[in-house]
Structures are given as C-alpha cells and as structure tokens.
Protein backbone atom coordinates (compact mmCIF):
# COMPACT_ATOMS: atom_id res chain seq x y z
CA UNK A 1 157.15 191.57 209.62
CA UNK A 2 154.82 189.16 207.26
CA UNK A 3 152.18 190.83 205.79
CA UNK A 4 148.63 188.70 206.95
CA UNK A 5 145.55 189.01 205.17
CA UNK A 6 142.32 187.21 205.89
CA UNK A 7 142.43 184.52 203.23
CA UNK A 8 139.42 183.77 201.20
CA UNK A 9 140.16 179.92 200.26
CA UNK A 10 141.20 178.83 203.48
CA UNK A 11 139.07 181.33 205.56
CA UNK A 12 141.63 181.90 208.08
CA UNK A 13 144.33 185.41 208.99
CA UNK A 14 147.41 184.06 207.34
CA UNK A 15 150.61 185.25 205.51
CA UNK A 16 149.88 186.80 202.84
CA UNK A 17 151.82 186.42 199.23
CA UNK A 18 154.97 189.17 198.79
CA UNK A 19 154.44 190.49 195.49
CA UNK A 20 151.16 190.25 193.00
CA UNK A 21 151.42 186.86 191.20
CA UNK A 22 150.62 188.38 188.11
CA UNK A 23 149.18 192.22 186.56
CA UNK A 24 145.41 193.31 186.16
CA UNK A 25 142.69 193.17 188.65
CA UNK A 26 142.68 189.11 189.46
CA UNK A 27 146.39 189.96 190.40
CA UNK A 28 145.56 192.78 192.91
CA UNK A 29 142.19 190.58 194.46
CA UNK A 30 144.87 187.67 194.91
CA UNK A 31 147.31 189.60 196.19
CA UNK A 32 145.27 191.24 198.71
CA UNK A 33 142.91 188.29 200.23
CA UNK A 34 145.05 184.59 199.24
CA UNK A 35 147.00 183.55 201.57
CA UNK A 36 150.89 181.68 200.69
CA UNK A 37 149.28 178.83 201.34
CA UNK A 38 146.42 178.63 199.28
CA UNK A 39 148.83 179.74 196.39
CA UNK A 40 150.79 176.57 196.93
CA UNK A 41 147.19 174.79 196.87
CA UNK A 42 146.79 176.50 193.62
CA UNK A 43 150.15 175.64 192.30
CA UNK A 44 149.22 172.31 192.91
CA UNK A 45 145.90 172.70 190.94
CA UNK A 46 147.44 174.35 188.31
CA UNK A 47 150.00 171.80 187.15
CA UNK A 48 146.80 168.79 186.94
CA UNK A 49 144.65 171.13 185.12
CA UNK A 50 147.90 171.82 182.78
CA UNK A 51 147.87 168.38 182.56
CA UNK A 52 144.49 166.89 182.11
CA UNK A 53 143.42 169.67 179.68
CA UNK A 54 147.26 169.16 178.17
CA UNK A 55 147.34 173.02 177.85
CA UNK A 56 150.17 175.24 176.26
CA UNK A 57 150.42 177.85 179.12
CA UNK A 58 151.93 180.33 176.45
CA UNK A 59 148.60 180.29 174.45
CA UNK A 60 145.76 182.61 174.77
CA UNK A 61 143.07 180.45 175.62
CA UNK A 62 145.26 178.42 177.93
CA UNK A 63 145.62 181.54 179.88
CA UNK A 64 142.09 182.13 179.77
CA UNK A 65 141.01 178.73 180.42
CA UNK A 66 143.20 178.71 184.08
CA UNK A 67 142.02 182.18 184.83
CA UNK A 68 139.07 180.68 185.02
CA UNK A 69 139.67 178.29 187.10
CA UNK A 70 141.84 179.93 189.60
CA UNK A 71 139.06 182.30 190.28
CA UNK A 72 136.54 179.67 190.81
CA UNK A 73 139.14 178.06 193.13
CA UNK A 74 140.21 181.28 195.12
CA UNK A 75 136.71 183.02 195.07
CA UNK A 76 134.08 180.85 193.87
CA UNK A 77 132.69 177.33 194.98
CA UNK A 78 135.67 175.44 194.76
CA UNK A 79 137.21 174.22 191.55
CA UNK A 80 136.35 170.56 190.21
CA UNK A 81 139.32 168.80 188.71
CA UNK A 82 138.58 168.04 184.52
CA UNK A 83 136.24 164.81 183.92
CA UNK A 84 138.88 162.45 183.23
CA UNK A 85 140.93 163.04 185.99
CA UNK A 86 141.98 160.49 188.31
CA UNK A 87 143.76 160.78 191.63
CA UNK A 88 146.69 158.26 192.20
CA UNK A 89 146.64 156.13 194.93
C-alpha cells in the first residue's frame, strides 16, 4: 500500500516519497509532508536553479544555496526562479 501524506506544496493527501531524499532534519520534514509529486516539481526547479546560478552541486555553498531554496519552495512562499531567468516559449 502507498504511503499518503498531506502534502505541504500542493496542499492535497497524496503519495508520499519511499525513502528520505537526503539525511538531517530537511530530509525527515520532506519525507514526512512532500508529496512524489511535488518532488518531481522540485526536480524540475532544481536543474534551472543549477543552471541559472551555474552551480557545482558537489560544492558547499552550492548545497547550501539549493537548501535554501527547496525549503522556500516546499515550506515557504513559493520559490522565485534567479533574475535572469527566462522561460522558453
């Protein structure tokens, strides 16, 4: 049986992840209240923000840096994408 959880980005009982995307206590708050889907939202996210910023994921302050972000995009206000970014169309 899925596991739900009552997701906090899309505000809605949904399937939850399977495992803890990552260790420490944004890990266990993820796990616990995002759904799949909003992690494939995220996923999304991530890779522009990689982009625009033109982070090394392997640094430090990369890590930091998207951290950051996720939590304002999983449990904050929403994330805005970096100043220069602009949307194909």
């Amino acid at each position: 049986m899925t596991r739900m959880v009552k997701c906090a980005k899309l505000c809605a009982e949904l399937p939850g992840l399977d495992y803890a995307p990552f260790k420490g206590e944004l890990g266990r708050r993820i796990f616990e209240s995002v759904s799949a889907d909003a992690w494939k939202l995220w996923l999304r996210q991530s890779v522009m923000i990689i982009n625009e910023y033109r982070l090394n994921p392997a640094e430090p302050s990369a890590q930091t840096l998207l951290r950051e972000h996720m939590e304002r995009f999983f449990f904050g206000d929403g994330d805005e994408p970096p100043p220069s970014f602009k949307p194909q169309s």
